[in-house]
PDB file of N, CA and C in Angstrom:
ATOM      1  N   UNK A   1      12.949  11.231 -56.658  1.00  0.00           N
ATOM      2  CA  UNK A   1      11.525  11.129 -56.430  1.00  0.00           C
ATOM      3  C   UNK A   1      11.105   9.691 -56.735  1.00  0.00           C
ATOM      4  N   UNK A   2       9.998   8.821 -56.107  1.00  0.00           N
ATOM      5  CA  UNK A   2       9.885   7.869 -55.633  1.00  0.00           C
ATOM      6  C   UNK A   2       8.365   8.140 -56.679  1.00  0.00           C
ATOM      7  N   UNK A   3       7.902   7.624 -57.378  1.00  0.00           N
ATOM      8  CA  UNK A   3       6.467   6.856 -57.973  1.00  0.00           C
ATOM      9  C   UNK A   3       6.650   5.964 -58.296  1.00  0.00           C
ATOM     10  N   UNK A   4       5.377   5.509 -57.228  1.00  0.00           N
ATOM     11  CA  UNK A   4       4.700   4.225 -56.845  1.00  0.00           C
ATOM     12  C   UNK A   4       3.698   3.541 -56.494  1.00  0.00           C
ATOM     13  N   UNK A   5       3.100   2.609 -56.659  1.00  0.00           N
ATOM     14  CA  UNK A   5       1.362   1.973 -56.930  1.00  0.00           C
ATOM     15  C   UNK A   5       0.919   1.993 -54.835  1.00  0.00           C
ATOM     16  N   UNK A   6      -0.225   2.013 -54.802  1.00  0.00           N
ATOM     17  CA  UNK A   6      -0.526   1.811 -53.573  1.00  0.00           C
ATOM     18  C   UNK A   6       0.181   0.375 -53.004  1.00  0.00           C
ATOM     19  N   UNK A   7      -0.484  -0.409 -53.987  1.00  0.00           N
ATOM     20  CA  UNK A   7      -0.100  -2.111 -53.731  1.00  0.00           C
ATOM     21  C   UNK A   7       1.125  -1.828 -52.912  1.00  0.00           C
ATOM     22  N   UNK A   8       2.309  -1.385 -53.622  1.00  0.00           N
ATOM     23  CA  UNK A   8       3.532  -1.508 -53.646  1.00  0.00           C
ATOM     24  C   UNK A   8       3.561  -0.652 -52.054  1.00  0.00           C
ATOM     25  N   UNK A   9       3.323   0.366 -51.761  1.00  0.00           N
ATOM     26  CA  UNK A   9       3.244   1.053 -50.865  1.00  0.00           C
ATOM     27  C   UNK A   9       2.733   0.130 -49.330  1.00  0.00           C
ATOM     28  N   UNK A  10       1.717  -0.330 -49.631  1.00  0.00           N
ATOM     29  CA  UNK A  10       1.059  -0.860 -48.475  1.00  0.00           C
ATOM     30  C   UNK A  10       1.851  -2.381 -48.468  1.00  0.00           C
ATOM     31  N   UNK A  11       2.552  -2.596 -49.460  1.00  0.00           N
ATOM     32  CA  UNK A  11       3.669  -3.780 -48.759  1.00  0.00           C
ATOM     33  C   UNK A  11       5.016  -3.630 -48.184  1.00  0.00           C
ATOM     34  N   UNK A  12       5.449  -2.377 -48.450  1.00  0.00           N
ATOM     35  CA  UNK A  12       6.484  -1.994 -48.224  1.00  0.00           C
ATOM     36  C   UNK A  12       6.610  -0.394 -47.663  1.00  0.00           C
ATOM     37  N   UNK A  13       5.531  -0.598 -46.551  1.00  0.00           N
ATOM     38  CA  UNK A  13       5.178   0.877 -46.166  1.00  0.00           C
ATOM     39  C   UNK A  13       6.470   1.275 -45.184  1.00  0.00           C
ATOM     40  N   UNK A  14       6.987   0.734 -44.682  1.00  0.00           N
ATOM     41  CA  UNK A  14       8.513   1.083 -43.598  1.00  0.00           C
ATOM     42  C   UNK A  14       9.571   1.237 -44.771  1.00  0.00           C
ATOM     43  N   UNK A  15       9.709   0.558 -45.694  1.00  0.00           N
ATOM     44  CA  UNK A  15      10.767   1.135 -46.104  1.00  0.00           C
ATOM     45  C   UNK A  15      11.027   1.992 -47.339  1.00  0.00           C
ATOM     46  N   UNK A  16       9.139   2.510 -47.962  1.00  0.00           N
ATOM     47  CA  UNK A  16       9.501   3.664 -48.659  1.00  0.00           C
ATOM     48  C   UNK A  16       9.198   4.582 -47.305  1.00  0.00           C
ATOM     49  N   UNK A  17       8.815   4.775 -46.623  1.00  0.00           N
ATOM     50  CA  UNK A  17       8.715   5.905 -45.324  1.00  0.00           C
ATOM     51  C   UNK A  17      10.432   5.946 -45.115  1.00  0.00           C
ATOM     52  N   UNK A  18      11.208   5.081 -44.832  1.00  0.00           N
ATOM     53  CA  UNK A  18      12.738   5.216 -44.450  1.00  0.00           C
ATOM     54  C   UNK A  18      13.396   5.766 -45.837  1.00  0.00           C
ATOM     55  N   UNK A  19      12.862   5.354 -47.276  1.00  0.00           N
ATOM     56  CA  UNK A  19      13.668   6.021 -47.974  1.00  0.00           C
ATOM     57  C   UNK A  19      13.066   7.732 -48.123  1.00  0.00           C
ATOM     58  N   UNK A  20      11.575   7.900 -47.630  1.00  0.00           N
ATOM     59  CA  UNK A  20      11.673   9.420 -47.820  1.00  0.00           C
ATOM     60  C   UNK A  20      12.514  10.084 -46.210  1.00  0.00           C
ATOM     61  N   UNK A  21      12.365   9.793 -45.921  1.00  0.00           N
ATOM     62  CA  UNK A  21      12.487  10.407 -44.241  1.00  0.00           C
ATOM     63  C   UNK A  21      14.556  10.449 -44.601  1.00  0.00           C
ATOM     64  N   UNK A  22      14.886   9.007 -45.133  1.00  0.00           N
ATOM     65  CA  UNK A  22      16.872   9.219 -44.795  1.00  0.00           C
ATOM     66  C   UNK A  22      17.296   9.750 -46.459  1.00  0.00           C
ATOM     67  N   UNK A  23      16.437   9.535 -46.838  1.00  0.00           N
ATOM     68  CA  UNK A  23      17.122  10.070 -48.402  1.00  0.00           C
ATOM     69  C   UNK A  23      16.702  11.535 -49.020  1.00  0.00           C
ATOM     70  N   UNK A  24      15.603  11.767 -47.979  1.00  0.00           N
ATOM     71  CA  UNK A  24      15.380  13.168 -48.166  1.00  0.00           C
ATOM     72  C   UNK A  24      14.528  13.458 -49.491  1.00  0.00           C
ATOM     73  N   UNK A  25      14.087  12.241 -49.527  1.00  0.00           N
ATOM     74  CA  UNK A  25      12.934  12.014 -50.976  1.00  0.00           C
ATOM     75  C   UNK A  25      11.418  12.117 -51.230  1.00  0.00           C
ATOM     76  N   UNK A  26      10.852  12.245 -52.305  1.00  0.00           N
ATOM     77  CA  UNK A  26       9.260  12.966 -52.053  1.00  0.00           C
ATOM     78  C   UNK A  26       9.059  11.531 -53.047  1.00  0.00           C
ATOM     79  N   UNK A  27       8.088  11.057 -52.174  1.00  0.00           N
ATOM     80  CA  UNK A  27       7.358   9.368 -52.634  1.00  0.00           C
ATOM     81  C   UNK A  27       5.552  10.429 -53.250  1.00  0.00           C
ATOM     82  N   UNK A  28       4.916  10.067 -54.553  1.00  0.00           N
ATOM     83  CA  UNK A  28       4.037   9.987 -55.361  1.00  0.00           C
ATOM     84  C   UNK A  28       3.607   8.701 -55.370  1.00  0.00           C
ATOM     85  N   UNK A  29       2.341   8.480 -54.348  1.00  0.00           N
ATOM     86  CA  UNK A  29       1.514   7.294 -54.661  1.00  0.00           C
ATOM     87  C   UNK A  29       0.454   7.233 -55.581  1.00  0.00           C
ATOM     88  N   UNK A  30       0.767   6.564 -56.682  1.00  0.00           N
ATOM     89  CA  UNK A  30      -0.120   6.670 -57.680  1.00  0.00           C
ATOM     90  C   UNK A  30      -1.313   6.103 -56.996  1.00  0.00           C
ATOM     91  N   UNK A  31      -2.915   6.530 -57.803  1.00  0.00           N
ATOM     92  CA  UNK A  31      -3.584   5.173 -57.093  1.00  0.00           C
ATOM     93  C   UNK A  31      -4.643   5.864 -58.381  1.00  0.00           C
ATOM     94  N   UNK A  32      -5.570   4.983 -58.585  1.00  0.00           N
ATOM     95  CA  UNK A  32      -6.795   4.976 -59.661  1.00  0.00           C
ATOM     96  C   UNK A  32      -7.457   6.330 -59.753  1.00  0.00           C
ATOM     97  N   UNK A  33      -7.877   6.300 -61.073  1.00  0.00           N
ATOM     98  CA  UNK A  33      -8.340   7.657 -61.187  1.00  0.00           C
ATOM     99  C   UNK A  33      -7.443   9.066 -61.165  1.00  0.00           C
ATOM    100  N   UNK A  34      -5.957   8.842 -61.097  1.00  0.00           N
ATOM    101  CA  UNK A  34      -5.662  10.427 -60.591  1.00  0.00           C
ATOM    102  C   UNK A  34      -5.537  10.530 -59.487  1.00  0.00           C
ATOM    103  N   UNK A  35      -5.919   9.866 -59.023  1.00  0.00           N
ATOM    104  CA  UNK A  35      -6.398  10.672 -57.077  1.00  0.00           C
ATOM    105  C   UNK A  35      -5.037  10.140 -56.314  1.00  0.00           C
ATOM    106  N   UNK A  36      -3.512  10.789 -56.822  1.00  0.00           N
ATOM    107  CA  UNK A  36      -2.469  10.407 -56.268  1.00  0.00           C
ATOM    108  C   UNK A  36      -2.518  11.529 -54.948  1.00  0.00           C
ATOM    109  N   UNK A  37      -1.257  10.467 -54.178  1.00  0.00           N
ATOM    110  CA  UNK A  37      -0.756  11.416 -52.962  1.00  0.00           C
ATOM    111  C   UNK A  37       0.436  11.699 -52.901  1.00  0.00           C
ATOM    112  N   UNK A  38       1.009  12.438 -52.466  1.00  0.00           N
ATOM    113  CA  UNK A  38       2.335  12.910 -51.829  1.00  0.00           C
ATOM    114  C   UNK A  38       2.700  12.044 -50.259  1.00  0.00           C
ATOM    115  N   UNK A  39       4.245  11.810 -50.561  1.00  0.00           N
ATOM    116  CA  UNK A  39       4.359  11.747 -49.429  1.00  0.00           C
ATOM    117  C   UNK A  39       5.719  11.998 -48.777  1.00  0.00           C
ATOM    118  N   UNK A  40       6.096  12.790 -47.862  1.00  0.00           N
ATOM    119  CA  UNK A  40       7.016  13.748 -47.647  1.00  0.00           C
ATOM    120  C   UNK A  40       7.440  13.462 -46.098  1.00  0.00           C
ATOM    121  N   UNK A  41       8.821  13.438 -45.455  1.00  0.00           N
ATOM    122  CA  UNK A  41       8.923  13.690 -44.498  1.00  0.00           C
ATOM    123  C   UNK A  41       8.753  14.932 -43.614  1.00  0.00           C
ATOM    124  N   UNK A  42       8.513  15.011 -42.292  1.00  0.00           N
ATOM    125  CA  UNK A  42       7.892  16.383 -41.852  1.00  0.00           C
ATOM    126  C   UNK A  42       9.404  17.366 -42.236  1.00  0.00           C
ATOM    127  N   UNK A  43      10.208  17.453 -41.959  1.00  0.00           N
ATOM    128  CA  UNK A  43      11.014  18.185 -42.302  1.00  0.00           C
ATOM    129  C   UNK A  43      11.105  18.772 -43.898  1.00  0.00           C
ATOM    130  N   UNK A  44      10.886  18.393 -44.538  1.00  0.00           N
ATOM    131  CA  UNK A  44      10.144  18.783 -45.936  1.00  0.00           C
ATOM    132  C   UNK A  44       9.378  19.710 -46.140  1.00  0.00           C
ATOM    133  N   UNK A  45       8.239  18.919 -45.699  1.00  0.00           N
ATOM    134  CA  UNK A  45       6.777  19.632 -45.205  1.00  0.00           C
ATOM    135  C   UNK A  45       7.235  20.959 -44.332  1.00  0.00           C
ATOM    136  N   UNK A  46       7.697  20.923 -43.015  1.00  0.00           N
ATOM    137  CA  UNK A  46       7.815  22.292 -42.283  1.00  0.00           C
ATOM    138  C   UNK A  46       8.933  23.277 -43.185  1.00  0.00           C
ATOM    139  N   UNK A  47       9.499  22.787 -44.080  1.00  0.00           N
ATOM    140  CA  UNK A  47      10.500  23.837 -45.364  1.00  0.00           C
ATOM    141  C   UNK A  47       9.734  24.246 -45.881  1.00  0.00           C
ATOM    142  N   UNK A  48       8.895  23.579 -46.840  1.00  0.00           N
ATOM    143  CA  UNK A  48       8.187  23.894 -47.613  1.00  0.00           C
ATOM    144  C   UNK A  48       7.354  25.059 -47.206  1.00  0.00           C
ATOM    145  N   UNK A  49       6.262  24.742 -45.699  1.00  0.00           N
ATOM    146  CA  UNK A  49       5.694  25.607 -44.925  1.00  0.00           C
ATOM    147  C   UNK A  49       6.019  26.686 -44.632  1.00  0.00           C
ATOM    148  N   UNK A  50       7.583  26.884 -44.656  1.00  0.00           N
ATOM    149  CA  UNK A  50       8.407  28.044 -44.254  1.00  0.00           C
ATOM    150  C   UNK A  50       8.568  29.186 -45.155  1.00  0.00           C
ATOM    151  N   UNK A  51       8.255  28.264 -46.509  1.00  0.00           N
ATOM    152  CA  UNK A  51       8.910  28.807 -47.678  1.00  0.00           C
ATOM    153  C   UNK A  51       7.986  29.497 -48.055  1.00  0.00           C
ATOM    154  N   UNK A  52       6.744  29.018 -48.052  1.00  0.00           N
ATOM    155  CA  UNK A  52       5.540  29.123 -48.328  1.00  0.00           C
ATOM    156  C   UNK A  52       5.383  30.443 -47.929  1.00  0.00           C
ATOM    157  N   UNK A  53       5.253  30.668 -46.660  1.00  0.00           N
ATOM    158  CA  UNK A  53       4.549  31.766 -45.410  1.00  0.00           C
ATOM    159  C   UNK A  53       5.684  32.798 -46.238  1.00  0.00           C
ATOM    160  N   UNK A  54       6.827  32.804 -45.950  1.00  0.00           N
ATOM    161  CA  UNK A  54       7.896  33.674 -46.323  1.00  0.00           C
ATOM    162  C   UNK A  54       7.815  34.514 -47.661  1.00  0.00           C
ATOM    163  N   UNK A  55       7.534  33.732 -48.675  1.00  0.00           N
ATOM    164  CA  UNK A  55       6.996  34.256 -50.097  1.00  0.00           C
ATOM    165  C   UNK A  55       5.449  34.939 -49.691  1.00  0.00           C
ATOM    166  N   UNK A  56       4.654  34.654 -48.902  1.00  0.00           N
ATOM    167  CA  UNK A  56       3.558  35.172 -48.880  1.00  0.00           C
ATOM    168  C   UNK A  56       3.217  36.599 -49.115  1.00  0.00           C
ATOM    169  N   UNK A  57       4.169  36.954 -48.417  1.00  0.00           N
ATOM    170  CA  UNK A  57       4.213  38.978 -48.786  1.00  0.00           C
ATOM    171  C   UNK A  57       5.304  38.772 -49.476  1.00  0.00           C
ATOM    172  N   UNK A  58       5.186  40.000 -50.640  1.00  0.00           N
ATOM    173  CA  UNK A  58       6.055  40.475 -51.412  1.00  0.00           C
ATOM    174  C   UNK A  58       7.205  41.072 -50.968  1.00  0.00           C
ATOM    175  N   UNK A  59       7.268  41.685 -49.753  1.00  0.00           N
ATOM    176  CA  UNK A  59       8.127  42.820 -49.464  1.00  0.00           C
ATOM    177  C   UNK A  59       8.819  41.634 -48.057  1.00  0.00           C
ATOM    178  N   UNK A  60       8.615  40.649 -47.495  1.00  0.00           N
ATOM    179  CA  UNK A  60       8.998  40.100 -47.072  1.00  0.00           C
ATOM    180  C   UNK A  60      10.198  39.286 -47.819  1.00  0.00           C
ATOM    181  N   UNK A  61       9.463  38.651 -48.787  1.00  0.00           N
ATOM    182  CA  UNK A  61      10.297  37.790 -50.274  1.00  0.00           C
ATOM    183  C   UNK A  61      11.693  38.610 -50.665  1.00  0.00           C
ATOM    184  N   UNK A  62      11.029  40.191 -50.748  1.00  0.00           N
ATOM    185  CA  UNK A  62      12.322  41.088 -51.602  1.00  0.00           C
ATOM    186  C   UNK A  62      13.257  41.294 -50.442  1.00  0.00           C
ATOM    187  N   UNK A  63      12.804  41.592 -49.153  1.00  0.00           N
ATOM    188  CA  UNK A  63      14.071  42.006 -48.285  1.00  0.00           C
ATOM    189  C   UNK A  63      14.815  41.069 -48.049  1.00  0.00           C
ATOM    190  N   UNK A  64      13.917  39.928 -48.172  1.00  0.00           N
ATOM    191  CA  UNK A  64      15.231  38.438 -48.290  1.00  0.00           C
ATOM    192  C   UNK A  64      16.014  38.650 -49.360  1.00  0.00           C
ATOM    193  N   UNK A  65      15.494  38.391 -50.569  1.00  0.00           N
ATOM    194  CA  UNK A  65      16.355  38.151 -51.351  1.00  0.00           C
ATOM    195  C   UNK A  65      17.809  39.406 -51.557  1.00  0.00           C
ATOM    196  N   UNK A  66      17.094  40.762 -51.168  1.00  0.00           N
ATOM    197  CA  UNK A  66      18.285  41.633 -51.170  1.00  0.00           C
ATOM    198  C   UNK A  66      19.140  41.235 -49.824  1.00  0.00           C
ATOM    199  N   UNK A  67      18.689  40.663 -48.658  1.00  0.00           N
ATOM    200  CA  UNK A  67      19.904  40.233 -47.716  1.00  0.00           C
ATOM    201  C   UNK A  67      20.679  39.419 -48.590  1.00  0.00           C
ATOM    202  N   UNK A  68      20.525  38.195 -49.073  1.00  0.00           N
ATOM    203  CA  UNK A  68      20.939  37.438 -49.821  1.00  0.00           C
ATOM    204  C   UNK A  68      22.133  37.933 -50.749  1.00  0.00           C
ATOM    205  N   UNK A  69      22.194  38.865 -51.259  1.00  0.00           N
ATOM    206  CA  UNK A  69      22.445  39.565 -52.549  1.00  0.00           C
ATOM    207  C   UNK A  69      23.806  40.520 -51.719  1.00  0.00           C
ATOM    208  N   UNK A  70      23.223  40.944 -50.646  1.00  0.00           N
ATOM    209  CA  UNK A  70      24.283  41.879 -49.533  1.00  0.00           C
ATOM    210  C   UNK A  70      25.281  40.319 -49.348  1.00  0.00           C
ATOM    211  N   UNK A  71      24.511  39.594 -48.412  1.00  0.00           N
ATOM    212  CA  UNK A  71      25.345  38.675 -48.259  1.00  0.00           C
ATOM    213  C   UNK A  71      27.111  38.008 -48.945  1.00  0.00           C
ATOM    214  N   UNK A  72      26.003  37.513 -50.639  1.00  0.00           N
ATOM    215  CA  UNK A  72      26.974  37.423 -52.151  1.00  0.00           C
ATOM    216  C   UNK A  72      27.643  38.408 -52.093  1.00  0.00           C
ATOM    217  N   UNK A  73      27.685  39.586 -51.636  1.00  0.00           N
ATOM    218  CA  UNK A  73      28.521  40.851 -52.407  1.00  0.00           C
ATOM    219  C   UNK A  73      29.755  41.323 -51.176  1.00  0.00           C
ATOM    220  N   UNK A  74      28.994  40.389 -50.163  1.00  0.00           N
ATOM    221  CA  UNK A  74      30.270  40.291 -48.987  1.00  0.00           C
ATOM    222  C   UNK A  74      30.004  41.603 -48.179  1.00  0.00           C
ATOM    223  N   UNK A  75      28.708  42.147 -48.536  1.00  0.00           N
ATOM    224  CA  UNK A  75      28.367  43.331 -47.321  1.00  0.00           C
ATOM    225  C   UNK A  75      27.791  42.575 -45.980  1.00  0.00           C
ATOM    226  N   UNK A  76      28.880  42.325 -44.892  1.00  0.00           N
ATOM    227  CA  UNK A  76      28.362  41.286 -43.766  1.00  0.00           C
ATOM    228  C   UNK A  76      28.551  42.671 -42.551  1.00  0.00           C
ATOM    229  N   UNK A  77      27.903  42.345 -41.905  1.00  0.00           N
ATOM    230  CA  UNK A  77      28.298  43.433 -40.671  1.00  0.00           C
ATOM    231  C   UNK A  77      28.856  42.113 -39.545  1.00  0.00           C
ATOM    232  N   UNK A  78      29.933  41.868 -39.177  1.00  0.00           N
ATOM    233  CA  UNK A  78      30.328  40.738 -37.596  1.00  0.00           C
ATOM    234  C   UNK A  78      30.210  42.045 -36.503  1.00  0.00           C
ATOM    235  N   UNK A  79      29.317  41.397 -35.396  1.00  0.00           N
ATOM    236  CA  UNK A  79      29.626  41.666 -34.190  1.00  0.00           C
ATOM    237  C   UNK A  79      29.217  40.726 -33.186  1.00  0.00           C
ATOM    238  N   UNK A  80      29.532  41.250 -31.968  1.00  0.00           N
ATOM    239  CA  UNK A  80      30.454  39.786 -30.982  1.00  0.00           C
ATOM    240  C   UNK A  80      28.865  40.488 -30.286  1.00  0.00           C
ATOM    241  N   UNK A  81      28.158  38.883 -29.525  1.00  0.00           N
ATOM    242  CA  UNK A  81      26.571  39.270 -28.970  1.00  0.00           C
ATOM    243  C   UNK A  81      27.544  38.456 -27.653  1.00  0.00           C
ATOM    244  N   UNK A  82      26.997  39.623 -26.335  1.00  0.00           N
ATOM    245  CA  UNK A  82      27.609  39.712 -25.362  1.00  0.00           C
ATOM    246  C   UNK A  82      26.380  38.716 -24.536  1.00  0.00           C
ATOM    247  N   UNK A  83      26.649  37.999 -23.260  1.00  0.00           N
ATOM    248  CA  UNK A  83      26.035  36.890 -22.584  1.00  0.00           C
ATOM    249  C   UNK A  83      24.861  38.208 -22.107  1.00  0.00           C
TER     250      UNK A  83
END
């Protein structure tokens, strides 16, 4: 994780954007008062979004996590999906 002053940001705005975007890193622009920002590549952002919606219902959350759990325990069903 990347915190850092605006100053610093607005001089070197391409290459903290290249280190969040190739390093897969979440940049914190400090700036006066508190009033910081985030800053995230979209691929982040649309995870996060995903993750988000997905946890939203409970019973959505649990049937994941018990696939998950089938998964670990090696209960897989293979079958061959025909053209």
């Amino acid at each position: 994780m990347i915190a850092t002053n605006f100053s610093n940001v607005r001089n070197n705005f391409k290459e903290v954007c290249d280190r969040v975007v190739h390093d897969s890193d979440i940049a914190i622009i400090t700036r006066k008062n508190d009033e910081n920002v985030v800053l995230m590549s979209q691929a982040q952002y649309d995870n996060l979004i995903e993750n988000l919606h997905v946890r939203e219902s409970k019973s959505n959350y649990e049937w994941l996590k018990e696939s998950v759990q089938q998964a670990e325990d090696g209960k897989l069903v293979n079958f061959d999906v025909e053209d």
